[in-house]
C-alpha atoms as a PDB file:
ATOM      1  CA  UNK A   1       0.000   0.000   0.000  1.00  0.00           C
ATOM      2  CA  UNK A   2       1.439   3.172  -0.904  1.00  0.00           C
ATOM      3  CA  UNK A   3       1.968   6.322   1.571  1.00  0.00           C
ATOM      4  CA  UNK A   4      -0.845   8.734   1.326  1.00  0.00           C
ATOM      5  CA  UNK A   5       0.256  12.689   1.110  1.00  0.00           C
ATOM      6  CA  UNK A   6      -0.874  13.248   4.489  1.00  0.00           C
ATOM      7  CA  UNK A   7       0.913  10.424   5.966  1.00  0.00           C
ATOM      8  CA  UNK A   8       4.190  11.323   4.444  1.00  0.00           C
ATOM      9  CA  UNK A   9       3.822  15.012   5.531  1.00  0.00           C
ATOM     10  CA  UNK A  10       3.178  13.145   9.030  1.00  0.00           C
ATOM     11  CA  UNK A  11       6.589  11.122   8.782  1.00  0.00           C
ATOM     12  CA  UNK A  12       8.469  15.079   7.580  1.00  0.00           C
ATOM     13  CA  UNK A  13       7.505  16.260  10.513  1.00  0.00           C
ATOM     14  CA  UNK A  14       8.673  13.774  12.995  1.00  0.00           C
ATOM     15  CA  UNK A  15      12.314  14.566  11.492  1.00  0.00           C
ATOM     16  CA  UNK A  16      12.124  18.243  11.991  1.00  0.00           C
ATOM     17  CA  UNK A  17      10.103  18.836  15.148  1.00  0.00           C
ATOM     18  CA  UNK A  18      12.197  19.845  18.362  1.00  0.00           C
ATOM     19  CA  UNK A  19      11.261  16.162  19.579  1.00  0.00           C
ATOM     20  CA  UNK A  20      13.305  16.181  22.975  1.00  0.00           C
ATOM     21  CA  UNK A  21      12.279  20.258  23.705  1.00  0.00           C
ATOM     22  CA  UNK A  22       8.927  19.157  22.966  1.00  0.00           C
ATOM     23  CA  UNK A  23       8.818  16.323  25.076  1.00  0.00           C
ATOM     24  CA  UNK A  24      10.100  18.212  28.220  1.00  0.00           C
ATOM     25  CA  UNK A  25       7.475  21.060  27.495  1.00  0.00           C
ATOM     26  CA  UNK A  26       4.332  18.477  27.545  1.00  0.00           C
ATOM     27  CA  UNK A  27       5.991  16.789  30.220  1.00  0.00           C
ATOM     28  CA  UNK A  28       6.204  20.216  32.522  1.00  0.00           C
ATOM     29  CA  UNK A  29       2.436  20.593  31.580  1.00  0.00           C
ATOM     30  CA  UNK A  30       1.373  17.194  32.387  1.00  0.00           C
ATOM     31  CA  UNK A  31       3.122  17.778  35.836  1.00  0.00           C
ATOM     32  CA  UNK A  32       1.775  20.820  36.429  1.00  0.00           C
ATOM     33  CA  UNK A  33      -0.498  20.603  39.833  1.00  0.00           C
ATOM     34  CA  UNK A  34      -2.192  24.065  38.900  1.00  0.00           C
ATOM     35  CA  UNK A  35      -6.709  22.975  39.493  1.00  0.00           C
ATOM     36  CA  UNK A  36      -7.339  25.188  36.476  1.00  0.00           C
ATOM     37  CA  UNK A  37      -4.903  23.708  34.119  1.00  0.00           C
ATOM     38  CA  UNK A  38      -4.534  19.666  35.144  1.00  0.00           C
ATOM     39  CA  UNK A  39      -8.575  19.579  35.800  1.00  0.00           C
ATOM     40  CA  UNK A  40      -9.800  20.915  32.225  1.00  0.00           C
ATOM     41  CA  UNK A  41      -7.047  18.856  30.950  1.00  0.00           C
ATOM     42  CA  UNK A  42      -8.064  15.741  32.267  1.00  0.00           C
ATOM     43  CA  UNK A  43     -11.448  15.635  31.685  1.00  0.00           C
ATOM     44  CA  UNK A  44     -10.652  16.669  28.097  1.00  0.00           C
ATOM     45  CA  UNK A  45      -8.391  14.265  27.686  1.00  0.00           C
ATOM     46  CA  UNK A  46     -10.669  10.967  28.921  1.00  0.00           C
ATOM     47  CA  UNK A  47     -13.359  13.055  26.266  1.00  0.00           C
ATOM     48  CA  UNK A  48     -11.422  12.873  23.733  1.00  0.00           C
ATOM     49  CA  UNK A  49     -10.203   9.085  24.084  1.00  0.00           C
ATOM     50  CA  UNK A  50     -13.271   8.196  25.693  1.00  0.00           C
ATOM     51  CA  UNK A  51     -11.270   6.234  28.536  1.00  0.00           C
ATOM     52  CA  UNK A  52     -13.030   3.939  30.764  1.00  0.00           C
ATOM     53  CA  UNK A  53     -12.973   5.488  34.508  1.00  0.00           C
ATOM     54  CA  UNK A  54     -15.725   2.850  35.795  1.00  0.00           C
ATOM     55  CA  UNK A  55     -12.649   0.649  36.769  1.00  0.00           C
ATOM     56  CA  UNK A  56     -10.563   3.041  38.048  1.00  0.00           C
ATOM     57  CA  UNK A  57      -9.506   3.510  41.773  1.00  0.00           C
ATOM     58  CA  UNK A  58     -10.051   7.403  41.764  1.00  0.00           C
ATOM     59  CA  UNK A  59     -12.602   8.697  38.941  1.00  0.00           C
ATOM     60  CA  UNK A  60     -12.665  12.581  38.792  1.00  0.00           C
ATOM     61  CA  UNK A  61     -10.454  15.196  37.844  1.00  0.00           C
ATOM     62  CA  UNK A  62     -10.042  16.313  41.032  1.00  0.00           C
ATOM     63  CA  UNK A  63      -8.768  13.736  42.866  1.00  0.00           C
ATOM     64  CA  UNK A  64      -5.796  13.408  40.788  1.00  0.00           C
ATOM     65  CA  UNK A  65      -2.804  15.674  42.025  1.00  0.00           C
ATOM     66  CA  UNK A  66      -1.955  15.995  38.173  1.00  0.00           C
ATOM     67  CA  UNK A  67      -1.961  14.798  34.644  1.00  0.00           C
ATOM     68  CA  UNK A  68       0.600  12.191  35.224  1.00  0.00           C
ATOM     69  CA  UNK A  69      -0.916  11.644  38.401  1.00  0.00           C
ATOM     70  CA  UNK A  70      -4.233  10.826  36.198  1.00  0.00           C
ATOM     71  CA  UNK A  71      -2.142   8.797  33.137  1.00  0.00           C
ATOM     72  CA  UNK A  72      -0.922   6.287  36.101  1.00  0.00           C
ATOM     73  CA  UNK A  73      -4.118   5.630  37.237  1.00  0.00           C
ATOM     74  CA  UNK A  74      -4.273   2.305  39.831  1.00  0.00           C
ATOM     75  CA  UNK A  75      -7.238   0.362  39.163  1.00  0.00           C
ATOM     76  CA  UNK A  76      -9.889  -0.878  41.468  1.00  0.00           C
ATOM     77  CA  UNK A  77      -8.923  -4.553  43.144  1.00  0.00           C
ATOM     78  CA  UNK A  78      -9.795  -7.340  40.879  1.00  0.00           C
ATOM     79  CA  UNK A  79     -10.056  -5.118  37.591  1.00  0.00           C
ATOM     80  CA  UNK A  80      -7.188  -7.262  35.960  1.00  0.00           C
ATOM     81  CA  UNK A  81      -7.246 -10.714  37.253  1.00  0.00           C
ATOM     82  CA  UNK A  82      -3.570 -12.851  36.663  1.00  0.00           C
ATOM     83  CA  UNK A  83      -4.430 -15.826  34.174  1.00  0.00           C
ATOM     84  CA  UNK A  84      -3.724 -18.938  36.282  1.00  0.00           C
ATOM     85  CA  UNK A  85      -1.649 -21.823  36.008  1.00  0.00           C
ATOM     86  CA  UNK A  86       2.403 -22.280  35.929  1.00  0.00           C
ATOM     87  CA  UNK A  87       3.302 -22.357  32.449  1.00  0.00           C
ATOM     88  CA  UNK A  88       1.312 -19.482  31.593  1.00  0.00           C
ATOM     89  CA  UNK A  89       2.617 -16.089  30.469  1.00  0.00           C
ATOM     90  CA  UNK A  90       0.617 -12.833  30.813  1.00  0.00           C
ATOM     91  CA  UNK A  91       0.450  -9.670  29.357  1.00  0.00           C
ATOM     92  CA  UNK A  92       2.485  -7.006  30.934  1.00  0.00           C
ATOM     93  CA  UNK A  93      -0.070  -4.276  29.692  1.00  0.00           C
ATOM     94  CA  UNK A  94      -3.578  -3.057  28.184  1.00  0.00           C
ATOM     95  CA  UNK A  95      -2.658  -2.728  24.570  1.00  0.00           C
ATOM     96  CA  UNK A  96      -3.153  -4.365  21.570  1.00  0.00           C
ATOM     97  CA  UNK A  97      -0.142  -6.512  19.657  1.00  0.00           C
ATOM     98  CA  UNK A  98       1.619  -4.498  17.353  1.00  0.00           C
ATOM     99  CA  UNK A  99       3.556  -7.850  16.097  1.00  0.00           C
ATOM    100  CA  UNK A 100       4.845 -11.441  17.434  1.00  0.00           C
ATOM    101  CA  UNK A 101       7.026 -13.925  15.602  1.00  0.00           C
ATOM    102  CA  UNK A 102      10.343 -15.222  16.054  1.00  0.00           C
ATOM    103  CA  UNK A 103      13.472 -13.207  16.160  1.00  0.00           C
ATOM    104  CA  UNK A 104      15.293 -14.394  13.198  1.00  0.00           C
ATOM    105  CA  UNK A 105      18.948 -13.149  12.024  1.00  0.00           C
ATOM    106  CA  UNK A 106      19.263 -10.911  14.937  1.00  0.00           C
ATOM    107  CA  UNK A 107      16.717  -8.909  13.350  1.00  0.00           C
ATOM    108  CA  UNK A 108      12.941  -8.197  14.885  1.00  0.00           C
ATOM    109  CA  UNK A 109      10.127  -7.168  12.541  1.00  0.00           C
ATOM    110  CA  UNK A 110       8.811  -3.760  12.895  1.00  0.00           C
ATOM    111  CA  UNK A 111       6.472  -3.514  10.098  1.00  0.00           C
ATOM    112  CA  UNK A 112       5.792  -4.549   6.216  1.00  0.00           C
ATOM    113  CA  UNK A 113       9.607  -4.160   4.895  1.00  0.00           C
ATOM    114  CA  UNK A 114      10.826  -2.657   8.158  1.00  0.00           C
ATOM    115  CA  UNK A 115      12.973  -4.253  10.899  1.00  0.00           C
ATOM    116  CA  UNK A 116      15.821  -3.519  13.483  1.00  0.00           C
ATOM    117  CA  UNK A 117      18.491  -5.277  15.218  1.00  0.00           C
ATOM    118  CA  UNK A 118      17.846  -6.859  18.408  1.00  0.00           C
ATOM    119  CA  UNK A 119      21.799  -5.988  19.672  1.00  0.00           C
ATOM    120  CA  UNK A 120      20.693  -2.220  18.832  1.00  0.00           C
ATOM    121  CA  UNK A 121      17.226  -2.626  20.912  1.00  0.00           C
ATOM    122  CA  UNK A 122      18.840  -4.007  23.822  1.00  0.00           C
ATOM    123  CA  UNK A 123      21.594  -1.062  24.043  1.00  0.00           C
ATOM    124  CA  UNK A 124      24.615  -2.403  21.717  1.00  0.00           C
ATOM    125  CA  UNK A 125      25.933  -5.244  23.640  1.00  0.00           C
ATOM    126  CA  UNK A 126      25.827  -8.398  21.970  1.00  0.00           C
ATOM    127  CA  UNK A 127      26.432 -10.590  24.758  1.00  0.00           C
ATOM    128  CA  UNK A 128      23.376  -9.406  26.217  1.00  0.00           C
ATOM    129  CA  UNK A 129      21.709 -10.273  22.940  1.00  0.00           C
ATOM    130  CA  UNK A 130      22.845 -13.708  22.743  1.00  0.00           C
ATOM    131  CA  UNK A 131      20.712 -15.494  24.924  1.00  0.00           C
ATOM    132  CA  UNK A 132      17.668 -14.157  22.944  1.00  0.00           C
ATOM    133  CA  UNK A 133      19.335 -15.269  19.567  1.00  0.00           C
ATOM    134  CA  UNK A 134      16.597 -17.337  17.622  1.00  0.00           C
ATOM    135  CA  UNK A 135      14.314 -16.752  20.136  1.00  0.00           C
ATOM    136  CA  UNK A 136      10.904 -14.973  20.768  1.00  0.00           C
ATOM    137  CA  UNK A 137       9.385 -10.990  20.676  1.00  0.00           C
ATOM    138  CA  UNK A 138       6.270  -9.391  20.868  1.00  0.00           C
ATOM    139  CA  UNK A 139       5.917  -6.245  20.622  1.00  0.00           C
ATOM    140  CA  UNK A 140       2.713  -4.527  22.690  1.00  0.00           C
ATOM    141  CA  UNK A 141       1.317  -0.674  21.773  1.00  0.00           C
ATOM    142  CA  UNK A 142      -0.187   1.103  24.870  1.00  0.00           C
ATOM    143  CA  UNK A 143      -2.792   3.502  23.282  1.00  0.00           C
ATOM    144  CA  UNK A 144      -3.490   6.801  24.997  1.00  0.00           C
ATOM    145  CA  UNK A 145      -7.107   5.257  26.927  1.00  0.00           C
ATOM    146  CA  UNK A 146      -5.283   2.217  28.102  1.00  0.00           C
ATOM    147  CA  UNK A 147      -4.031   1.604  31.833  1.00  0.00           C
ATOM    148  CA  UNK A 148      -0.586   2.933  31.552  1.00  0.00           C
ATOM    149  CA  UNK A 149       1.351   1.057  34.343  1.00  0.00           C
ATOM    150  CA  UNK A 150       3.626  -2.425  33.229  1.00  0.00           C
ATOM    151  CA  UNK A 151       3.442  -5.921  34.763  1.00  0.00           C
ATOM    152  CA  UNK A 152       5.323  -9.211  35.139  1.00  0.00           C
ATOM    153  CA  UNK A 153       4.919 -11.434  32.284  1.00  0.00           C
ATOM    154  CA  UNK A 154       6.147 -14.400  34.929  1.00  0.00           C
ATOM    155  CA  UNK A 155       8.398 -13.831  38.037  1.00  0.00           C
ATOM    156  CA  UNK A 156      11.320 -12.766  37.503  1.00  0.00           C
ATOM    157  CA  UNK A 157      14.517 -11.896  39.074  1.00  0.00           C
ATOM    158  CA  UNK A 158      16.469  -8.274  38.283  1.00  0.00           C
ATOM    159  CA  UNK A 159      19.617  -8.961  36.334  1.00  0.00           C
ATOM    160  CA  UNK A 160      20.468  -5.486  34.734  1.00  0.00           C
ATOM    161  CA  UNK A 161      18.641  -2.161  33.691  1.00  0.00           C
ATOM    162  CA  UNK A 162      19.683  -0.327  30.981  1.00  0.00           C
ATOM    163  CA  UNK A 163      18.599   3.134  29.990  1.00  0.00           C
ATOM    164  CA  UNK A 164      18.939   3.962  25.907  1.00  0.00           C
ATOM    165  CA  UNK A 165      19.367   8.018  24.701  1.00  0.00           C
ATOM    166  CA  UNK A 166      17.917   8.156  21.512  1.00  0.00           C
ATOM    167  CA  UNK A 167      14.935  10.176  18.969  1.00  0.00           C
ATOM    168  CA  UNK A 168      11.725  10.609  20.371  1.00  0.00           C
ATOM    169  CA  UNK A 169       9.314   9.523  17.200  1.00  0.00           C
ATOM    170  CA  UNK A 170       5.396   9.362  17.416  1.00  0.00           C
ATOM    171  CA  UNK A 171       4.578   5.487  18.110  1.00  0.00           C
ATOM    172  CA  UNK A 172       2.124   4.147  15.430  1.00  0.00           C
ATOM    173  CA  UNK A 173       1.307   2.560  12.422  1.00  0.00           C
ATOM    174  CA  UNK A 174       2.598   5.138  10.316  1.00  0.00           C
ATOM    175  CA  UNK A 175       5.501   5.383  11.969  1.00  0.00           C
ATOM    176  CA  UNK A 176       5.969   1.652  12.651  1.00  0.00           C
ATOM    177  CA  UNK A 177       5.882   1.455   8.932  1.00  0.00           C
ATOM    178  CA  UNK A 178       7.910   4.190   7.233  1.00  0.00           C
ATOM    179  CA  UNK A 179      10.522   5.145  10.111  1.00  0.00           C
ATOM    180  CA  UNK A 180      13.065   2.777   9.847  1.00  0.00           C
ATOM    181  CA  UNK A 181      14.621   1.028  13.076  1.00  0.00           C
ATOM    182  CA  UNK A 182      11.369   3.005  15.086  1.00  0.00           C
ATOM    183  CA  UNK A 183      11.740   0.641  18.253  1.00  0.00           C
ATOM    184  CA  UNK A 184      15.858   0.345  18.034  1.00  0.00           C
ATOM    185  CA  UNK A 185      16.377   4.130  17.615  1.00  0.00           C
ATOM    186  CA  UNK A 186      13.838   5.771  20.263  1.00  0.00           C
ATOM    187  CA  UNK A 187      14.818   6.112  23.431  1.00  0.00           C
ATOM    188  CA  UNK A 188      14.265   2.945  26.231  1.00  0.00           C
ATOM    189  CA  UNK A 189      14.697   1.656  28.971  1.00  0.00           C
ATOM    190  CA  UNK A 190      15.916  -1.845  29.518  1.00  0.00           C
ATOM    191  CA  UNK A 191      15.367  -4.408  31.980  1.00  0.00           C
ATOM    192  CA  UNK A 192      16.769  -8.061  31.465  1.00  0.00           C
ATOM    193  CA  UNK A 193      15.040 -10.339  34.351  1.00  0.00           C
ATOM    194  CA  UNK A 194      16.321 -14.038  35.199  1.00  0.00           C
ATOM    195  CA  UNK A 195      13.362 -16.118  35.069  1.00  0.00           C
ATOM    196  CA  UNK A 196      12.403 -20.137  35.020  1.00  0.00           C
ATOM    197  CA  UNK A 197      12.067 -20.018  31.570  1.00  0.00           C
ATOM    198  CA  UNK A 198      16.009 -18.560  31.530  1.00  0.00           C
ATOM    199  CA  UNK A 199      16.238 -14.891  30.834  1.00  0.00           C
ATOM    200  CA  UNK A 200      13.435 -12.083  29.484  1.00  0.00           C
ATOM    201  CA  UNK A 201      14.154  -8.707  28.440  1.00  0.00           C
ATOM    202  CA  UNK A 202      11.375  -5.803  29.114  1.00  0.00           C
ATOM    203  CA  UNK A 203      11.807  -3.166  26.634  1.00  0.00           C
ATOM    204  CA  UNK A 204      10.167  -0.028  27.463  1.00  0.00           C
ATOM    205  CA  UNK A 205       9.757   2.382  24.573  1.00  0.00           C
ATOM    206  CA  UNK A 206       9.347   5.739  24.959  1.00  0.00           C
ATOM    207  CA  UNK A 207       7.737   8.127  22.134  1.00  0.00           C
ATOM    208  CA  UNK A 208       7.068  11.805  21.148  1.00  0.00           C
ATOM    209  CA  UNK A 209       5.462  13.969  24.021  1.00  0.00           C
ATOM    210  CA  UNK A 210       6.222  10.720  26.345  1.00  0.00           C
ATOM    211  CA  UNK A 211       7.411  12.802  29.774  1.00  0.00           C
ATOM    212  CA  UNK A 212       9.523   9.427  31.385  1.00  0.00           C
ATOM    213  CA  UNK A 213       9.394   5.938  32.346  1.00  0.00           C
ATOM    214  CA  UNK A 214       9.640   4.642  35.964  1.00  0.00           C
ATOM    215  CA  UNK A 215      10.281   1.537  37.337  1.00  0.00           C
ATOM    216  CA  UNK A 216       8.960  -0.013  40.923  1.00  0.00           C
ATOM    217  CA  UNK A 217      13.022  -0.602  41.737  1.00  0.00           C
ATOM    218  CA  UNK A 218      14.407   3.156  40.467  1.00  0.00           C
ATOM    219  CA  UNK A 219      11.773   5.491  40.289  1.00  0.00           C
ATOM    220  CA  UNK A 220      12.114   7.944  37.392  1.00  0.00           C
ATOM    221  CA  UNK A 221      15.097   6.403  35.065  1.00  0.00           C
ATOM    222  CA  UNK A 222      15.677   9.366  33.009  1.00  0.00           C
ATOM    223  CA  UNK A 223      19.204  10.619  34.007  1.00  0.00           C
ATOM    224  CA  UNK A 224      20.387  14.193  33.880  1.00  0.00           C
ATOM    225  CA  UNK A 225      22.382  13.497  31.133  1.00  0.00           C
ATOM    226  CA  UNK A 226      21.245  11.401  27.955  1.00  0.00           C
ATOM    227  CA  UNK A 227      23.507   8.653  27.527  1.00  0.00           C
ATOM    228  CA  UNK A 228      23.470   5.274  27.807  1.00  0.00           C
ATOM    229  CA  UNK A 229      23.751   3.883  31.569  1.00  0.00           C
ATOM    230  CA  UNK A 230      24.328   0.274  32.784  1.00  0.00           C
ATOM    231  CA  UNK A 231      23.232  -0.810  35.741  1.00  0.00           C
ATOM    232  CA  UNK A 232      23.449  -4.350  37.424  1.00  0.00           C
ATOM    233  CA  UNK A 233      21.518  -5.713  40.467  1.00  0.00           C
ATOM    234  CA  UNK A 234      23.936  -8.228  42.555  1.00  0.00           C
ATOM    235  CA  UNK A 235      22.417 -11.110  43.733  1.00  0.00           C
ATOM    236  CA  UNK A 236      23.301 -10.184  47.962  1.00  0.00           C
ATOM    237  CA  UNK A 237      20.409  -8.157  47.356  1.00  0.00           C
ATOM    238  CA  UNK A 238      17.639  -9.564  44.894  1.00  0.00           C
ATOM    239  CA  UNK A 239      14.502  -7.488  43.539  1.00  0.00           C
ATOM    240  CA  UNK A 240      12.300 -10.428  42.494  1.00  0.00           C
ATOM    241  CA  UNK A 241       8.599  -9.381  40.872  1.00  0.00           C
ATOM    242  CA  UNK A 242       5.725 -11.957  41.284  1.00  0.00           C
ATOM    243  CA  UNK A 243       4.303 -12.715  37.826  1.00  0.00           C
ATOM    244  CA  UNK A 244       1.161 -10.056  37.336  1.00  0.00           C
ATOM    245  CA  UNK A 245       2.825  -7.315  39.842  1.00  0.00           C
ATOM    246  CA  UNK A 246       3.736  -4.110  38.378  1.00  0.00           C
ATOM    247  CA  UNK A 247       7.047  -3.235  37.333  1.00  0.00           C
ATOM    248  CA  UNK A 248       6.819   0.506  35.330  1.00  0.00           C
ATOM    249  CA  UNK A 249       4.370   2.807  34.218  1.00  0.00           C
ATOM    250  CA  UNK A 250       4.706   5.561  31.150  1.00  0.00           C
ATOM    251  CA  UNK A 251       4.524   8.614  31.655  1.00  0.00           C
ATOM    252  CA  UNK A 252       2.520   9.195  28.368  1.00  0.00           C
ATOM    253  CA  UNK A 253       2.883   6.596  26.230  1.00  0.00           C
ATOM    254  CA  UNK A 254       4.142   4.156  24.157  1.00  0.00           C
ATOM    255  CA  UNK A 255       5.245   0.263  23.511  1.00  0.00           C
ATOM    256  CA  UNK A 256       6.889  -2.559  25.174  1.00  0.00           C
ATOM    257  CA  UNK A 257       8.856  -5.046  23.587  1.00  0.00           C
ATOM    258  CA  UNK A 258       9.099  -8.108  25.004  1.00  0.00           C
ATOM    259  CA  UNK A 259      12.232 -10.996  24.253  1.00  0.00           C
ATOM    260  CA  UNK A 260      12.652 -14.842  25.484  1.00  0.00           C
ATOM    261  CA  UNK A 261      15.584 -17.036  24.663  1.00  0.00           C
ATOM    262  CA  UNK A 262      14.919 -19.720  21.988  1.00  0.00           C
ATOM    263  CA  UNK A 263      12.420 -22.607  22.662  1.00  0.00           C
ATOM    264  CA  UNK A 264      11.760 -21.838  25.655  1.00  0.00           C
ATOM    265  CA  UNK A 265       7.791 -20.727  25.311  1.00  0.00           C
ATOM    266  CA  UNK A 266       5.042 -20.395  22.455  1.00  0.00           C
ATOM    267  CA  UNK A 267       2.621 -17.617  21.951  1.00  0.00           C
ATOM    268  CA  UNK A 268      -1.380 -18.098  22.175  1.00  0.00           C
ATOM    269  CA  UNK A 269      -2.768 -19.387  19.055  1.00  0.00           C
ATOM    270  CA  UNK A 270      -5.556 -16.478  18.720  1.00  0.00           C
ATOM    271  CA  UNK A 271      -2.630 -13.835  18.922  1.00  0.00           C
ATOM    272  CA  UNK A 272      -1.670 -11.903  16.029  1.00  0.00           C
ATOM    273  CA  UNK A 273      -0.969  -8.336  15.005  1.00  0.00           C
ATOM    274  CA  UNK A 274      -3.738  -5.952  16.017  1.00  0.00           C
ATOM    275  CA  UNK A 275      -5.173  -8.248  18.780  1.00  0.00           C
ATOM    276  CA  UNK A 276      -6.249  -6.752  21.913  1.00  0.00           C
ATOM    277  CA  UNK A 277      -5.124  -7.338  24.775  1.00  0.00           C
ATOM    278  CA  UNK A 278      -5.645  -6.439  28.962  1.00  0.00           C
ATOM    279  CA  UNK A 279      -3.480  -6.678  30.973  1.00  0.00           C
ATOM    280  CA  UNK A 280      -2.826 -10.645  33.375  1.00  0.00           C
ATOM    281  CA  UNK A 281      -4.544 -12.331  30.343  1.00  0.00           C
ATOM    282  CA  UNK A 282      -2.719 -15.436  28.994  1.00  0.00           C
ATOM    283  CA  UNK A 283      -0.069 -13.955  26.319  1.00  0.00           C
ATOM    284  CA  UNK A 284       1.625 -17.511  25.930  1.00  0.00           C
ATOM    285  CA  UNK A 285       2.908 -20.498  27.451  1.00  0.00           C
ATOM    286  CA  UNK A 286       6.240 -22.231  28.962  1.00  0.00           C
ATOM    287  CA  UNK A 287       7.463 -25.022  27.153  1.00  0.00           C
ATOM    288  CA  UNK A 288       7.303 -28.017  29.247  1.00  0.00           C
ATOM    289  CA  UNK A 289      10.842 -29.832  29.838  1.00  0.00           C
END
């Protein structure tokens, strides 16, 4: 399918847009605690996107202390149940798949004739890359009405967190397919968990107008300075997450990517790109043996 005019004048301006001043501008107004600015904003804003505040803990403007406040939203008890059983893998988020398949080449697909290199999306090194060689992705877009904060896929055990600088491109189908290397070039943060199924790598993605990502463990990740940081958890001290607790939340935005080593688990049958998904619903399987 060719590009239409307007989406190609879309894809210009991602390129010349002030995409990091922008950022830091929407993310100063979305942390702004100001009644006559965060109040009109968020009741605009679940409007607009028509977003679901039946399930939500708190349910009016007011009780938020700000956007972000709002975007982060907890959830009432029991609003997303954890699929049972032990060989079962759950969503991390409320999304919908953007794609699933097999990681082939040390490549991941992105789109219809677009794909990036799984060394590149996991921060450069390839002996963190190895393990996941041949092995499994899925890759899961948060739209702007979904539940914003990340879960355990299965438990898991901290092995490293890694924080990517990079461009700040809109997250979407027109993006996904006409901006080449989308997920491998935007910034990220990365956190590689042992596991029983060996070792899974959370890939956080952030996106235009997306303010920060936080994790349970750090907080805000974003350092001062934008370049790439390495961080390793020892074992004296272990941060284990239970499989459905929560692990990060965007701060506006975007798309995790998800990685398992080779033959180690299977996707659900039903799954393909464009199916929806909520979060603690069975995403997949571990392989017996």
């Amino acid at each position: 399918m060719s590009t239409s005019v307007k989406d190609k004048l879309f894809i210009a301006s991602q390129y010349l847009v002030p995409q990091h001043l922008l950022s830091r501008t929407v993310g100063a107004l979305a942390a702004t605690e100001i009644d006559w600015i965060k109040n009109p904003l968020i009741k605009g804003f679940i409007k607009q996107f028509d977003v679901n505040m039946d399930e939500a803990e708190r349910q009016q403007a007011e009780d938020f202390r700000c956007f972000n406040d709002f975007f982060t939203r907890e959830l009432q008890p029991g609003a997303r149940p954890v699929a049972d059983g032990e060989n079962v893998l759950v969503s991390p988020a409320d999304g919908a798949v953007s794609q699933l398949g097999p990681i082939e080449n040390g490549r991941i697909f992105q789109a219809k004739g677009q794909d990036y290199s799984l060394i590149e999306l996991l921060g450069g090194d390839s002996d963190r890359a190895a393990p996941f060689m041949g092995g499994e992705f899925s890759t899961i877009y948060l739209s702007p009405k979904d539940y914003h904060r990340v879960h355990m896929p299965v438990t898991g055990t901290l092995r490293e967190m890694i924080y990517v600088p990079g461009d700040l491109f809109s997250v979407n189908q027109t993006t996904a397919e006409n901006v080449p290397r989308l997920f491998s070039r935007n910034e990220r943060v990365v956190a590689i968990f042992d596991t029983e199924l060996g070792q899974m790598a959370m890939v956080l993605v952030g996106a235009m107008i997306v303010a920060a990502v936080e994790t349970v463990w750090h907080g805000l990740v974003t350092p001062p300075k934008r370049e790439l940081r390495v961080t390793s958890y020892p074992s004296p001290q272990p941060i284990t997450l239970e499989k459905g607790e929560e692990m990060g939340r965007f701060l506006l935005g975007s798309t995790v990517v998800l990685c398992f080593e080779k033959d180690k688990m299977q996707w659900q049958e039903n799954l393909s790109a464009g199916s929806p998904l909520r979060m603690g619903e069975q995403l997949g399987e571990i392989n017996a043996g």
